[in-house]
N, C-alpha and C. Protein backbone atom coordinates (compact mmCIF):
# COMPACT_ATOMS: atom_id res chain seq x y z
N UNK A 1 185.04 11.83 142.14
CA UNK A 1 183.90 11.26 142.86
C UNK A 1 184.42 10.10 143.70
N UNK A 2 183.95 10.12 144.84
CA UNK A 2 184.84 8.82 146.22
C UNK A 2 183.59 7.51 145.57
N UNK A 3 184.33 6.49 146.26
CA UNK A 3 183.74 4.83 146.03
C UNK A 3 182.59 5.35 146.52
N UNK A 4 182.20 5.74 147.35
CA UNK A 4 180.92 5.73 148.89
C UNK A 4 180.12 6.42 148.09
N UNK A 5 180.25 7.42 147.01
CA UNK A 5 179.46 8.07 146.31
C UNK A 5 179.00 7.57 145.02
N UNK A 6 179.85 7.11 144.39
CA UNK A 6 179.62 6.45 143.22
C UNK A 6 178.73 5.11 143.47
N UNK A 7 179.21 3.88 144.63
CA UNK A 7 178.02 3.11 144.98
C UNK A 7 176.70 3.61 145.42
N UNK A 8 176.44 4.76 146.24
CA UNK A 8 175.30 5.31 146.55
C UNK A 8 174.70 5.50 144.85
N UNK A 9 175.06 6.12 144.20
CA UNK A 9 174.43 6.58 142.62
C UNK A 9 173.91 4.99 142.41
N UNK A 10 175.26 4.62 142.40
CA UNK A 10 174.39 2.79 141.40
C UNK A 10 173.62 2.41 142.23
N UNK A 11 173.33 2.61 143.62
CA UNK A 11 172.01 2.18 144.20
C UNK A 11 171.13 2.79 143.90
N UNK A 12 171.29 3.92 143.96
CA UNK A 12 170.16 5.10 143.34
C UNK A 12 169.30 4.09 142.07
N UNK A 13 170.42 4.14 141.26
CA UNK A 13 169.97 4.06 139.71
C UNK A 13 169.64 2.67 139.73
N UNK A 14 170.03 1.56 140.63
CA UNK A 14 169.16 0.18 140.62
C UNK A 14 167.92 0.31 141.16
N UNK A 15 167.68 0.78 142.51
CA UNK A 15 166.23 1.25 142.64
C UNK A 15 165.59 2.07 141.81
N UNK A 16 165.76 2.80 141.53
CA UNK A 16 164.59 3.52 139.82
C UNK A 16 164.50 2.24 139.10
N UNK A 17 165.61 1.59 138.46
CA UNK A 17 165.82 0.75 137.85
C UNK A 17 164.15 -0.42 138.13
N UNK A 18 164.95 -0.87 139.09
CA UNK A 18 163.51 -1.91 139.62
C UNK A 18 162.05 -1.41 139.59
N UNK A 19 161.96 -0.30 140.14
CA UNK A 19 160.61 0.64 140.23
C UNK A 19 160.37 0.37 138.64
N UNK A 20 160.85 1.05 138.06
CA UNK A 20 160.52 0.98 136.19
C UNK A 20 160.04 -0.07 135.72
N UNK A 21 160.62 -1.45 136.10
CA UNK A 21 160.77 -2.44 135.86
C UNK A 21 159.00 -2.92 136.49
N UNK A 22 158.99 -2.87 137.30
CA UNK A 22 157.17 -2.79 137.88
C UNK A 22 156.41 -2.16 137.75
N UNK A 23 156.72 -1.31 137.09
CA UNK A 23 155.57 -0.25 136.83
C UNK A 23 155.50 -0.77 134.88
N UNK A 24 156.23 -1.06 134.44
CA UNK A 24 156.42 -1.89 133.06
C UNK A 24 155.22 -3.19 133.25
N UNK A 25 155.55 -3.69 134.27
CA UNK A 25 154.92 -4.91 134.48
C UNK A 25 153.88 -4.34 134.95
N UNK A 26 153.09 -3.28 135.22
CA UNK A 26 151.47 -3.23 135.74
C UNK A 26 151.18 -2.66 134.16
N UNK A 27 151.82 -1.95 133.62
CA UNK A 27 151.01 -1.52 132.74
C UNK A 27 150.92 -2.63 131.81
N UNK A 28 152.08 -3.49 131.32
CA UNK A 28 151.83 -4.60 130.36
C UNK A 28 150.50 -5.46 130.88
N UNK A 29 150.34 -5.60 132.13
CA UNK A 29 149.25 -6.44 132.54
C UNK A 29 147.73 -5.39 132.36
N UNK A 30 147.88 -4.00 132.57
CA UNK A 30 146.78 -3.14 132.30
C UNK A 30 146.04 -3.21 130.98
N UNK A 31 147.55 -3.43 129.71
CA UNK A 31 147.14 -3.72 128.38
C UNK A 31 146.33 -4.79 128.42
N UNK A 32 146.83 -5.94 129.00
CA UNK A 32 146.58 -7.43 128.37
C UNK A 32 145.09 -7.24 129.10
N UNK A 33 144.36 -6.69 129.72
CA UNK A 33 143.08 -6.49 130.49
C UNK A 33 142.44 -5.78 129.65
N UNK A 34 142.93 -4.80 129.08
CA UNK A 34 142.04 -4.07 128.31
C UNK A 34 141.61 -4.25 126.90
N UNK A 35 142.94 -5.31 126.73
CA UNK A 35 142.72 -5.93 125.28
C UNK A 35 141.32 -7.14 125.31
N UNK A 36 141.07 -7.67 126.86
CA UNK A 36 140.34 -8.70 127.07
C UNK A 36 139.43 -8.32 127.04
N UNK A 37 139.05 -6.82 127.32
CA UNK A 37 138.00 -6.24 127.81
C UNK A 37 137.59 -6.55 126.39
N UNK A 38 138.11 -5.15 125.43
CA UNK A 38 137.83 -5.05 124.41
C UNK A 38 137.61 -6.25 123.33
N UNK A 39 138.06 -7.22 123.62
CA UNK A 39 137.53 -8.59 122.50
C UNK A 39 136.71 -9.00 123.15
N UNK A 40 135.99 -9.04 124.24
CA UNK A 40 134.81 -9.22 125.16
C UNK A 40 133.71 -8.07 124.51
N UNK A 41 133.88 -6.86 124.78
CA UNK A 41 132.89 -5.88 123.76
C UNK A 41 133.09 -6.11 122.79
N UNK A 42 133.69 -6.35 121.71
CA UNK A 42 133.53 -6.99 120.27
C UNK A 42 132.45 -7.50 120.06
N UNK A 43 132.73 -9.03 120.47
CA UNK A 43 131.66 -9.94 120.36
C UNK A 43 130.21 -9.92 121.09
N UNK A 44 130.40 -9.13 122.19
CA UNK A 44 129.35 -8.29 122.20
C UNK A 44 128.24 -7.97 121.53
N UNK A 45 129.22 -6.98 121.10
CA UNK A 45 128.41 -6.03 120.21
C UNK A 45 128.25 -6.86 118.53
N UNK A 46 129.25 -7.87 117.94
CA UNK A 46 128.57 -8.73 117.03
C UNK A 46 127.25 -9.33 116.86
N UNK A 47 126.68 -9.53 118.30
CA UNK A 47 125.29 -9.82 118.23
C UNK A 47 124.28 -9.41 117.45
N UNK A 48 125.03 -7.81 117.89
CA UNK A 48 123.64 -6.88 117.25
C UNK A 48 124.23 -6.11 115.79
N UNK A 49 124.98 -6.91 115.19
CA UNK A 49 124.94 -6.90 113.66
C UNK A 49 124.08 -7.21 112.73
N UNK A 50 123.58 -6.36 112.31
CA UNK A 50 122.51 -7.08 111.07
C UNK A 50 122.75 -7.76 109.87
């Protein structure tokens, strides 16, 4: 495999790399929203505990 090819790959594989890396970071932030959501409907719905 020539230099010119082997650096093209590790660019390859740093861009996926990064992409992953942000798409990690929307979903960790998707969690932390839905976890808010959901302790928001909790207490909610504690109201109407008898």
């Amino acid at each position: 495999m020539s230099a010119s090819l082997c650096v093209m790959k590790a660019t390859d594989v740093s861009a996926v790399s990064e992409e992953q890396a942000a798409s990690n970071e929307e979903i960790a932030a998707a969690s932390q929203t839905l976890a808010d959501i959901a302790e928001r409907l909790q207490a909610g719905v504690e109201k109407f505990r008898l």
